[in-house]
N, C-alpha and C. Protein backbone atom coordinates (compact mmCIF):
# COMPACT_ATOMS: atom_id res chain seq x y z
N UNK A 1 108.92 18.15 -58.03
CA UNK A 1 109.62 17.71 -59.21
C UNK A 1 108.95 18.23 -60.48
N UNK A 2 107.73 18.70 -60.15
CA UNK A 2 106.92 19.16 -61.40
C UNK A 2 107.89 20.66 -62.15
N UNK A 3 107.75 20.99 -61.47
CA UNK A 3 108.25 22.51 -61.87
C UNK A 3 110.12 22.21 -62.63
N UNK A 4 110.48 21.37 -61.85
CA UNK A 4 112.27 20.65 -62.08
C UNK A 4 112.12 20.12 -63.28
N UNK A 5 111.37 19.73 -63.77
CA UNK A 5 111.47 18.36 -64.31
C UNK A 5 110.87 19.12 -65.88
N UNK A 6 111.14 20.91 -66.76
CA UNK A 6 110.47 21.18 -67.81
C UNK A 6 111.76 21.42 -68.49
N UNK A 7 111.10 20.39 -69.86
CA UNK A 7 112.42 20.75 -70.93
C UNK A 7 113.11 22.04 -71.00
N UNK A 8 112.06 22.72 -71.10
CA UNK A 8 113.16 24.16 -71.62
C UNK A 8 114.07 24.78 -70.12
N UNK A 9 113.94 24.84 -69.25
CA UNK A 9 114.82 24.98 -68.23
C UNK A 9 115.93 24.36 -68.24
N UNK A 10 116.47 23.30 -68.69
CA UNK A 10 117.53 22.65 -69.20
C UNK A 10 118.20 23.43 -70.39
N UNK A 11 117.17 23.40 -70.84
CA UNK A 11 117.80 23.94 -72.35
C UNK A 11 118.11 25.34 -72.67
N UNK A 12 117.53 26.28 -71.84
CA UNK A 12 117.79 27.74 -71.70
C UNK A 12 119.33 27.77 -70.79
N UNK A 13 119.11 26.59 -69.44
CA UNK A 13 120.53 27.49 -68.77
C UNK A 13 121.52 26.54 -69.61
N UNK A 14 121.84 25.51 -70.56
CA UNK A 14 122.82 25.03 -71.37
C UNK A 14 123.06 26.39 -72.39
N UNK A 15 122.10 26.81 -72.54
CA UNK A 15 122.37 28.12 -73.81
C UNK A 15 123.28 29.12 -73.40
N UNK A 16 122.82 29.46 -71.68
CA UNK A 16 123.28 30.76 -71.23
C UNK A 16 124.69 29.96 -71.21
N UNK A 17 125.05 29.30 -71.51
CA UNK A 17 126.37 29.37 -70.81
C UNK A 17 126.93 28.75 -72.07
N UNK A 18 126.74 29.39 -73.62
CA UNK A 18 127.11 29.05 -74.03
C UNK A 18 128.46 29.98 -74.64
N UNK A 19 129.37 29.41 -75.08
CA UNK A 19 130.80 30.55 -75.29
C UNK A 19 129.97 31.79 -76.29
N UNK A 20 131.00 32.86 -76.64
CA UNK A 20 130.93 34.22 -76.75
C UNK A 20 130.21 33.59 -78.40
N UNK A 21 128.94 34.08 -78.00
CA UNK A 21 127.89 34.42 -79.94
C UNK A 21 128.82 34.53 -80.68
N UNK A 22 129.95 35.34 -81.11
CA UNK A 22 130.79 34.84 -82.02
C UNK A 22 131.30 33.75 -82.50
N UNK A 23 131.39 33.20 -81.90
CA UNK A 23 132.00 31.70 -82.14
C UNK A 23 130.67 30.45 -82.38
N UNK A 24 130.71 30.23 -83.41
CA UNK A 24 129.37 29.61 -83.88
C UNK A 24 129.64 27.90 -82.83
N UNK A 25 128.46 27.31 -82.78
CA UNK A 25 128.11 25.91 -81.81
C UNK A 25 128.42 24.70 -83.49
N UNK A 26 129.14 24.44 -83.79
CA UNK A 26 129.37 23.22 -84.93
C UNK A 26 128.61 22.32 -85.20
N UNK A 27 128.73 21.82 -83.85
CA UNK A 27 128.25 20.38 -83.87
C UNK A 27 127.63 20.41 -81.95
N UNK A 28 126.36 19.26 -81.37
CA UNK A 28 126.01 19.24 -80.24
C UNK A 28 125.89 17.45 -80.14
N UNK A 29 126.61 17.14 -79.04
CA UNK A 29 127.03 15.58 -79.20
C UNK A 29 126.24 15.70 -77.89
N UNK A 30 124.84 14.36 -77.95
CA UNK A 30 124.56 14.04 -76.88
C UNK A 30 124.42 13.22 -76.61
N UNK A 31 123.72 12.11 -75.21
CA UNK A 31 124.29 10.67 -75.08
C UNK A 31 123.15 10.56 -74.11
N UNK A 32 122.55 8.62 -74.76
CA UNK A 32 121.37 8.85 -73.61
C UNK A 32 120.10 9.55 -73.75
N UNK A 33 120.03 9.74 -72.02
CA UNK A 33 118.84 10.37 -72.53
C UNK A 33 118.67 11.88 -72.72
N UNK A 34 119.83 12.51 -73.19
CA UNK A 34 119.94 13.40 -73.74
C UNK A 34 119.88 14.11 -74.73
N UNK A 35 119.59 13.18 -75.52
CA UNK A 35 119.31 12.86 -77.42
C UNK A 35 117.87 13.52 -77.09
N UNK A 36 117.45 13.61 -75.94
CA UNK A 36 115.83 14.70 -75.84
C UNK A 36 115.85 15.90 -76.17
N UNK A 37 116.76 16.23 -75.64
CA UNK A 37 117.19 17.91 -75.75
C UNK A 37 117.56 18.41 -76.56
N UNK A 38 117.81 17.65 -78.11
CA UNK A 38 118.92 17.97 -78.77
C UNK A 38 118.37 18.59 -79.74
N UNK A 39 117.12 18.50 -80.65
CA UNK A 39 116.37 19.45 -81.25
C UNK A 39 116.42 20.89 -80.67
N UNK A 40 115.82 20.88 -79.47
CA UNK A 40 115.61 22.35 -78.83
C UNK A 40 117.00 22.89 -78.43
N UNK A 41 118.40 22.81 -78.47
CA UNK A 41 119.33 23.17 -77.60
C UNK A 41 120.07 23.29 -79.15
N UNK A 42 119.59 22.54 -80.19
CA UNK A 42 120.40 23.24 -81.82
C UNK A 42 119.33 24.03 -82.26
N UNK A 43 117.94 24.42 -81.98
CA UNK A 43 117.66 25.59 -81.75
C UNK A 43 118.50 26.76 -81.47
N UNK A 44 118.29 26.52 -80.25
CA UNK A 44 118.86 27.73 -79.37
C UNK A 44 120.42 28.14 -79.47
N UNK A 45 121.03 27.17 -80.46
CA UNK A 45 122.31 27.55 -80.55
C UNK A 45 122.76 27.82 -82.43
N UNK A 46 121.89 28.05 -83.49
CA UNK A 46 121.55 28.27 -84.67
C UNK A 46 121.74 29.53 -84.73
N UNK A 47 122.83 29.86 -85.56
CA UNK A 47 123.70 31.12 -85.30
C UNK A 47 122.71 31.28 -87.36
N UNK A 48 123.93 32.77 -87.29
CA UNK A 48 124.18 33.20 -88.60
C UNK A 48 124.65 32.29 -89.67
N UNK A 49 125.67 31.54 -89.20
CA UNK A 49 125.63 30.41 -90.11
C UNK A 49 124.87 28.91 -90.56
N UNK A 50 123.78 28.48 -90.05
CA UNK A 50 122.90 28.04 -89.38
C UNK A 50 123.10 26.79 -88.29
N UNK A 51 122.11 26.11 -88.31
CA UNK A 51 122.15 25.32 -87.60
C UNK A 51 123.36 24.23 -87.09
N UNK A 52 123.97 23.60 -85.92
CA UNK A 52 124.43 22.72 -85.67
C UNK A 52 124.59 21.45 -86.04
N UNK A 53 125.72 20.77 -86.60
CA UNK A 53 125.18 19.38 -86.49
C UNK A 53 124.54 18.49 -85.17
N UNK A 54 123.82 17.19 -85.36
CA UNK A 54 123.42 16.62 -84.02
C UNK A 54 124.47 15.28 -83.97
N UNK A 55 124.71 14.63 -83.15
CA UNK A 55 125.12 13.75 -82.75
C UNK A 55 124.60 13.18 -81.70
N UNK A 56 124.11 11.67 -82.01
CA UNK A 56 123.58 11.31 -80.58
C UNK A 56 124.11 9.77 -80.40
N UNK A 57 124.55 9.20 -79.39
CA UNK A 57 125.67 8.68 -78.60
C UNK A 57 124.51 7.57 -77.66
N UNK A 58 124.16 6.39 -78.62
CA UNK A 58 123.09 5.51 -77.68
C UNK A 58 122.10 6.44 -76.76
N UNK A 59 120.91 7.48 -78.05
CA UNK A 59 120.13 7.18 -77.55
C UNK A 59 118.50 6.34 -76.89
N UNK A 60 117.96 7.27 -75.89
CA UNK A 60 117.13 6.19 -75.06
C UNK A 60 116.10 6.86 -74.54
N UNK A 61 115.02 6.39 -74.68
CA UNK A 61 113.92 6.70 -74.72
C UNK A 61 113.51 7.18 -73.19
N UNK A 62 112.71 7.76 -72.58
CA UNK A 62 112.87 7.57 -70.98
C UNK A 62 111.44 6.76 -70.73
N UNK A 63 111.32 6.28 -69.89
CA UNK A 63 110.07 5.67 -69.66
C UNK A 63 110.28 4.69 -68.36
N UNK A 64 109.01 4.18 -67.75
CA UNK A 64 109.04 3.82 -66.23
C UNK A 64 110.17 2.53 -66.22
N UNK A 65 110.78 1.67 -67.33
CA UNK A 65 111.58 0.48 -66.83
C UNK A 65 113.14 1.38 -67.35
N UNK A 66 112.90 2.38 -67.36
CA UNK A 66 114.62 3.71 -67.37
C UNK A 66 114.61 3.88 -66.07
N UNK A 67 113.73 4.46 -65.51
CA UNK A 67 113.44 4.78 -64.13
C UNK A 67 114.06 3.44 -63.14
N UNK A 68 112.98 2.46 -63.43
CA UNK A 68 113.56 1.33 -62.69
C UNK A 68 114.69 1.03 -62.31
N UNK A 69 115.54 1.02 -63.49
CA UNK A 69 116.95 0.61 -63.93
C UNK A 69 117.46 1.35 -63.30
N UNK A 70 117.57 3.06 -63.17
CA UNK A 70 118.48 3.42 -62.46
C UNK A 70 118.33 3.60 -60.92
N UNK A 71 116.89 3.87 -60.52
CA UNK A 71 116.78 3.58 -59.15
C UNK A 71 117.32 2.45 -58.55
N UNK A 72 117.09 1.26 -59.46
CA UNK A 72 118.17 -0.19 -58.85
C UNK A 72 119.86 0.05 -58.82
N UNK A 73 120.03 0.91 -59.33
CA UNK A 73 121.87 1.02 -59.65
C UNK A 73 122.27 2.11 -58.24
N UNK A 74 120.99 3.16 -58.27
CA UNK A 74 121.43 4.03 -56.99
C UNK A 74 121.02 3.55 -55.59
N UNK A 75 120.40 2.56 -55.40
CA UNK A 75 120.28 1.98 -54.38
C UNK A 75 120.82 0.67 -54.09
N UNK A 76 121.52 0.14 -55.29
CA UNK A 76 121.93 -1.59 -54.73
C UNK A 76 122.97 -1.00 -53.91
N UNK A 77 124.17 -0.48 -53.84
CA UNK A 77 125.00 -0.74 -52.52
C UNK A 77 124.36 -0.53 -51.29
N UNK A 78 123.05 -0.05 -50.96
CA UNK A 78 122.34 0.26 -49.64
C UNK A 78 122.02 -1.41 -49.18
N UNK A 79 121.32 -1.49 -49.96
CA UNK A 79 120.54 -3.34 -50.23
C UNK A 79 120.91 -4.12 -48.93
N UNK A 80 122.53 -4.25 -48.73
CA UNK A 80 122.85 -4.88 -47.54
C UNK A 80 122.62 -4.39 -46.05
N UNK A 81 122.35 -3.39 -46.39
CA UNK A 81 121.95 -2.60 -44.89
C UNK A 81 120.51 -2.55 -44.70
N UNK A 82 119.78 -2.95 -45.54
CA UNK A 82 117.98 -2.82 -45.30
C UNK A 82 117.77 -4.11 -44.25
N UNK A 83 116.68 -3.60 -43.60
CA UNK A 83 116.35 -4.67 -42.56
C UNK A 83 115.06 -5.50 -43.64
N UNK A 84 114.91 -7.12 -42.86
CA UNK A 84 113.84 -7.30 -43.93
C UNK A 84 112.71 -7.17 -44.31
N UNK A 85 112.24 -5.92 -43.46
CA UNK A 85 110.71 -5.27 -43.73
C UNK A 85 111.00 -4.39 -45.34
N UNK A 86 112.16 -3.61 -44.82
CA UNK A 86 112.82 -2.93 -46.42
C UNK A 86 112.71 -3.25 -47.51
N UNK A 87 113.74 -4.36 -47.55
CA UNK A 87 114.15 -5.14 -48.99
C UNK A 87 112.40 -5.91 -49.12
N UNK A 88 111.85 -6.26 -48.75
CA UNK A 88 110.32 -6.47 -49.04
C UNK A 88 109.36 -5.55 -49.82
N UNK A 89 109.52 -4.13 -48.99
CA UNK A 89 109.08 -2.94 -49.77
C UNK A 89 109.48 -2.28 -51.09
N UNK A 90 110.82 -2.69 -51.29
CA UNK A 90 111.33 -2.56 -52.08
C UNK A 90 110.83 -3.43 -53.56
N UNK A 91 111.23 -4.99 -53.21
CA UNK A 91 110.47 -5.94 -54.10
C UNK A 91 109.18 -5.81 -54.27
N UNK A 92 108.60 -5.18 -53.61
CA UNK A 92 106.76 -4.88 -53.94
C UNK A 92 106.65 -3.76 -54.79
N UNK A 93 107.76 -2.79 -54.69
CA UNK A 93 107.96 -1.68 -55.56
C UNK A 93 108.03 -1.89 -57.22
N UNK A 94 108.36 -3.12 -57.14
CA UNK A 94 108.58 -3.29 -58.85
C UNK A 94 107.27 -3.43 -59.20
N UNK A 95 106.67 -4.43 -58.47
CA UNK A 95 105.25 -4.95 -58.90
C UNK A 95 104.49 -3.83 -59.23
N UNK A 96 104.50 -2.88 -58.28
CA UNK A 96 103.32 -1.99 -57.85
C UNK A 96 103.93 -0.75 -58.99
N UNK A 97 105.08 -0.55 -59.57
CA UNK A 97 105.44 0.53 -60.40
C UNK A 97 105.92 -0.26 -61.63
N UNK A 98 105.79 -1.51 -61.96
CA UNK A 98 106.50 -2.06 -63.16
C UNK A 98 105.57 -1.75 -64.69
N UNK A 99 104.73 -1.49 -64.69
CA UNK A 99 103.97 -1.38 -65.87
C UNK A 99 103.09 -0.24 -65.97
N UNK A 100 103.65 1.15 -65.42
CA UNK A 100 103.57 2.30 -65.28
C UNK A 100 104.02 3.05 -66.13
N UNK A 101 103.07 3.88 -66.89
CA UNK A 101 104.31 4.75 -68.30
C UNK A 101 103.81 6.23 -67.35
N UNK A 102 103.36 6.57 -66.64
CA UNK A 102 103.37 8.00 -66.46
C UNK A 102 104.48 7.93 -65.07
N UNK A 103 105.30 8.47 -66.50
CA UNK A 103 106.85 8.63 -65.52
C UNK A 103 106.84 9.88 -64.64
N UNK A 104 105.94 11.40 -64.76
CA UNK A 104 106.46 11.46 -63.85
C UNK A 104 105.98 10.93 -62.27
N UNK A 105 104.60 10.25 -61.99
CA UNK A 105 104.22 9.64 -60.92
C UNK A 105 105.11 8.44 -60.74
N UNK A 106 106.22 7.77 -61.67
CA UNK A 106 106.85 7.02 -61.47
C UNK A 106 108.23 7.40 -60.65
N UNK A 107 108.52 8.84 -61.08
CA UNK A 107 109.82 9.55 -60.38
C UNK A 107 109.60 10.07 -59.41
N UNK A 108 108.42 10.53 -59.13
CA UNK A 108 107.85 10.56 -57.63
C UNK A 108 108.15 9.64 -56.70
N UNK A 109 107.85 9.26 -57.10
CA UNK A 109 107.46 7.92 -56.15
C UNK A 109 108.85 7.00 -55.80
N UNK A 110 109.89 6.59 -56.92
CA UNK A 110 111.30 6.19 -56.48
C UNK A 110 112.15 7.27 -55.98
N UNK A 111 111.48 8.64 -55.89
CA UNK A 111 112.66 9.63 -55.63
C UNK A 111 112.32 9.63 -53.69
N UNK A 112 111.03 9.37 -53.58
CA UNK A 112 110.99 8.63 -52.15
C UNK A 112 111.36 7.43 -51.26
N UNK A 113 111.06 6.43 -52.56
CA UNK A 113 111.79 5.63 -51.88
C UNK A 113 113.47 5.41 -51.89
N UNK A 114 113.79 5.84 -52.75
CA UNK A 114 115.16 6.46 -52.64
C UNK A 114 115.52 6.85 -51.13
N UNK A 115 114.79 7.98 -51.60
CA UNK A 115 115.34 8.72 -49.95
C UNK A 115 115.24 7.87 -48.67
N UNK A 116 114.05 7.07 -48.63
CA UNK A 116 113.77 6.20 -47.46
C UNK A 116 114.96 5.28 -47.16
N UNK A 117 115.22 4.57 -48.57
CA UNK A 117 116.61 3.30 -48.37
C UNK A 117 117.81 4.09 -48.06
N UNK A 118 117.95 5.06 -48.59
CA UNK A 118 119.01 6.06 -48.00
C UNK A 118 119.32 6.26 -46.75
N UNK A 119 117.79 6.44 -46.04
CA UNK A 119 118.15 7.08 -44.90
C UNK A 119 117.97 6.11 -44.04
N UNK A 120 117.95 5.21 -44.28
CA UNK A 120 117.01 3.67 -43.00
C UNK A 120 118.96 3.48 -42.95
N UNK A 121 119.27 3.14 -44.31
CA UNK A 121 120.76 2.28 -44.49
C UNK A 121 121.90 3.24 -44.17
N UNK A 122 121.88 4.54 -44.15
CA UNK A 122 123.05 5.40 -44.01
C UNK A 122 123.03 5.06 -42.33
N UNK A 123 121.81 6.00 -41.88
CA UNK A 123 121.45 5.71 -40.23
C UNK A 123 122.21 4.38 -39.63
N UNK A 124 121.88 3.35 -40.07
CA UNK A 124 122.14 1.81 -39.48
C UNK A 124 123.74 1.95 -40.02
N UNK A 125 124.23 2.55 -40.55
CA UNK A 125 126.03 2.61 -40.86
C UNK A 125 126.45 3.49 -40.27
N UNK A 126 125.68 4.42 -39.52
CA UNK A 126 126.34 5.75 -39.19
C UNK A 126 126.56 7.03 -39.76
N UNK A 127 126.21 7.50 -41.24
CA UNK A 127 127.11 7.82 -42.03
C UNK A 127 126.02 9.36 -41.50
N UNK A 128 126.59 10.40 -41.47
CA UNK A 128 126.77 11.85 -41.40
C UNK A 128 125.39 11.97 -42.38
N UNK A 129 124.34 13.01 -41.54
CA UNK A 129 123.34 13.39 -42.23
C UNK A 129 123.06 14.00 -43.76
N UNK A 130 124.48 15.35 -43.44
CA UNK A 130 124.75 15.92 -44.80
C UNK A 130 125.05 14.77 -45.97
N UNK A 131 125.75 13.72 -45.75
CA UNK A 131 126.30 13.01 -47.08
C UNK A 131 124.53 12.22 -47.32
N UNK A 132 123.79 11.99 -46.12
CA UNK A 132 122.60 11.29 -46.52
C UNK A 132 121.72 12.14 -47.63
N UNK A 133 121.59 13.53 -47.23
CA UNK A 133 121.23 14.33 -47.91
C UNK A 133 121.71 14.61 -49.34
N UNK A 134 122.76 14.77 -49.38
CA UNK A 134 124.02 14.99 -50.81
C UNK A 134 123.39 13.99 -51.35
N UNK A 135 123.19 12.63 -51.36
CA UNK A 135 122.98 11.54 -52.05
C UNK A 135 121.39 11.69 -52.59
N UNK A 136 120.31 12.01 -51.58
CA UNK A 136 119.28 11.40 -52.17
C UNK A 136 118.98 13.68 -52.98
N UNK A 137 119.46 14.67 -52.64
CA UNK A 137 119.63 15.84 -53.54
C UNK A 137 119.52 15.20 -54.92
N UNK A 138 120.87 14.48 -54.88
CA UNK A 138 121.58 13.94 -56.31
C UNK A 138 120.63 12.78 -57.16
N UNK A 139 120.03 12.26 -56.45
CA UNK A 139 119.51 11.31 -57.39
C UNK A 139 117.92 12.16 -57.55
N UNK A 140 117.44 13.04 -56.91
CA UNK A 140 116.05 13.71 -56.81
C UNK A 140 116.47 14.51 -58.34
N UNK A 141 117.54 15.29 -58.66
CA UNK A 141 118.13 16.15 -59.55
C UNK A 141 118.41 15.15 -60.55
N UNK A 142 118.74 14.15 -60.85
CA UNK A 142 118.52 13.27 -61.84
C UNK A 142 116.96 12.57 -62.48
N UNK A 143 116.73 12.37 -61.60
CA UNK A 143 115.02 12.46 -61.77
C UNK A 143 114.60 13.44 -62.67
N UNK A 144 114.31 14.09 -62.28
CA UNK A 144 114.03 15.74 -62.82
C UNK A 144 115.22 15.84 -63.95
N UNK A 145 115.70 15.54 -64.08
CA UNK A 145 115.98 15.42 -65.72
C UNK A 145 115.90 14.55 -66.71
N UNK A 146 115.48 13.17 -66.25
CA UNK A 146 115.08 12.23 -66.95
C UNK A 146 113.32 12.07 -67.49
N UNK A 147 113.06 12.89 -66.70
CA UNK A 147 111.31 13.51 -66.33
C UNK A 147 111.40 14.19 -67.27
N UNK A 148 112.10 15.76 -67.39
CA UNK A 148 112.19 16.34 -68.35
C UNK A 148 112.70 15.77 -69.89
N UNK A 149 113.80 14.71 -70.09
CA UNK A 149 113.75 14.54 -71.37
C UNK A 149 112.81 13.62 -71.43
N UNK A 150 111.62 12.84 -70.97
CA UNK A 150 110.91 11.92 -71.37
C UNK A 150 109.91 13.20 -71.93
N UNK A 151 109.89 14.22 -71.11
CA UNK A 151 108.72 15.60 -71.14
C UNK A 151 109.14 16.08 -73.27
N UNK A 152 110.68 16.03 -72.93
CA UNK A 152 110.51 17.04 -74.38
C UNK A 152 110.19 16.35 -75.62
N UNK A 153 109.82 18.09 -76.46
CA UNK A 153 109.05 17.37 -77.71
C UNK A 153 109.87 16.86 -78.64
N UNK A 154 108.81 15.80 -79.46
CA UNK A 154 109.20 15.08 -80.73
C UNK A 154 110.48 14.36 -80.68
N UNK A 155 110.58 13.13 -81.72
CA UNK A 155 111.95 13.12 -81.80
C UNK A 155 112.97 14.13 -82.16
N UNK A 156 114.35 13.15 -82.22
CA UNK A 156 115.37 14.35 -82.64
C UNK A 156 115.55 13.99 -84.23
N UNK A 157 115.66 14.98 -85.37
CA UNK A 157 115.64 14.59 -86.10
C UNK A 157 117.18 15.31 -87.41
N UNK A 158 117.37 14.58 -87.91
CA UNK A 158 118.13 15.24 -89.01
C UNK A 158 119.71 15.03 -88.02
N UNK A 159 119.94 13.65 -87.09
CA UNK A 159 121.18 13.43 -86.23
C UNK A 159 121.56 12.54 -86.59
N UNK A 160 123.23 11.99 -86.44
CA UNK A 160 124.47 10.96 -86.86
C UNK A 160 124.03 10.55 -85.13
N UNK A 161 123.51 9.06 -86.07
CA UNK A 161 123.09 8.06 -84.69
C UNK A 161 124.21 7.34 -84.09
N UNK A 162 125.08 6.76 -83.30
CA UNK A 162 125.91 6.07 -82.90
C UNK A 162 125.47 5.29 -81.70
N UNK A 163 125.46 3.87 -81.87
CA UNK A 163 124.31 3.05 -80.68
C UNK A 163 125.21 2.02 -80.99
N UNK A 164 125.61 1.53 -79.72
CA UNK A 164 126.38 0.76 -79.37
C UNK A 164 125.47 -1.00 -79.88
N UNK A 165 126.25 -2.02 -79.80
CA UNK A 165 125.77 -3.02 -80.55
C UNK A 165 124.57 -3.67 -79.66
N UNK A 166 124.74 -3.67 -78.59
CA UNK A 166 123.79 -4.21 -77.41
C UNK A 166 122.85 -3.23 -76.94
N UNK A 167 122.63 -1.79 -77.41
CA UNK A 167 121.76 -0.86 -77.10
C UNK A 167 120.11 -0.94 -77.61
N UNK A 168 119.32 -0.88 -76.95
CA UNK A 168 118.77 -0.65 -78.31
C UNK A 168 117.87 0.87 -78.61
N UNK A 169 117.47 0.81 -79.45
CA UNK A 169 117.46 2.11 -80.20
C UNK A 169 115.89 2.75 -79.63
N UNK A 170 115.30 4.09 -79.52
CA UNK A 170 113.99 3.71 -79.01
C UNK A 170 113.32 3.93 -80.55
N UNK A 171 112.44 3.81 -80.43
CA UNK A 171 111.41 4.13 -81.49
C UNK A 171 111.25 5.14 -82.57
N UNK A 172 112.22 6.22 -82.23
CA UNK A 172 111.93 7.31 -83.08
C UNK A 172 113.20 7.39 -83.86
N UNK A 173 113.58 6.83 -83.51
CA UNK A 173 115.40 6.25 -84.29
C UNK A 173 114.86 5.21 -85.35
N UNK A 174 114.88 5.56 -86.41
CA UNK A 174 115.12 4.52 -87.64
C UNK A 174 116.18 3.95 -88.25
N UNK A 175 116.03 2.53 -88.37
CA UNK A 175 116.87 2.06 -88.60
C UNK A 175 117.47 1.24 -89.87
């Protein structure tokens, strides 16, 4: 995940694929934890006319209780299929990773147990190896980008904030 998980690899293949240099980038609307990228990617898209506007869409800081949060969302439908040695390991998982800021030993580490609840609970349902695989690919590839925007630099700055009323804002967002 080390090598997956570096800002600018994100931000170079968003560039390559950006429409024909003629046509200037306006505005770059991002959301989440994507509001990381958004300095370096209105870089890279700062034409002749200059720079982009930013837009950022509730963002969020990344850090080990982001991690948490979504490892609990990609694994609760498994939950019912863990035997109760599992769901034990699991609950020890918070303890043992809850007050952890070096995210990426934190994405390590749920991108395994990921895979483990995956594969204990698909197995005990039956479900086809490939889709076991497809699933824990997909959440390993999310990792590695939440790794990477916790990785990139500085805030974003000089962006039209939009944060929903119950969000909250991280730190580099003034308010």
């Amino acid at each position: 995940m080390r090598g997956e998980a570096d800002p600018e690899r994100f931000v170079e293949r968003w560039a390559a694929a950006l429409p024909d240099p003629g046509r200037p980038v306006r505005a770059i609307v991002t959301f989440c934890a994507g509001a990381a990228f958004a300095d370096s990617l209105r870089r890279a898209c700062t034409g002749p006319d200059g720079a982009p506007a930013l837009i950022t869409i509730d963002p969020t800081e990344v850090g080990g209780e982001l991690l948490w949060s979504e490892f609990t969302a990609a694994t609760e439908t498994f939950r019912p299929h863990l035997d109760e040695r599992m769901r034990a390991d699991v609950a020890a998982l918070s303890d043992i990773l809850g007050g952890s800021d070096d995210v990426l030993t934190v994405a390590e580490r749920l991108r395994e147990e990921q895979r483990r609840i995956v594969e204990h609970a698909t197995a005990r349902a039956g479900m086809p190896e490939h889709l076991r695989a497809m699933l824990c690919a997909r959440f390993a590839d999310y990792l590695g980008y939440l790794v990477a925007a916790a990785r990139a630099p500085g805030p974003v700055e000089r962006a039209a904030v939009i944060a929903s009323a119950d969000h909250p804002l991280p730190r580099s967002v003034s308010q």
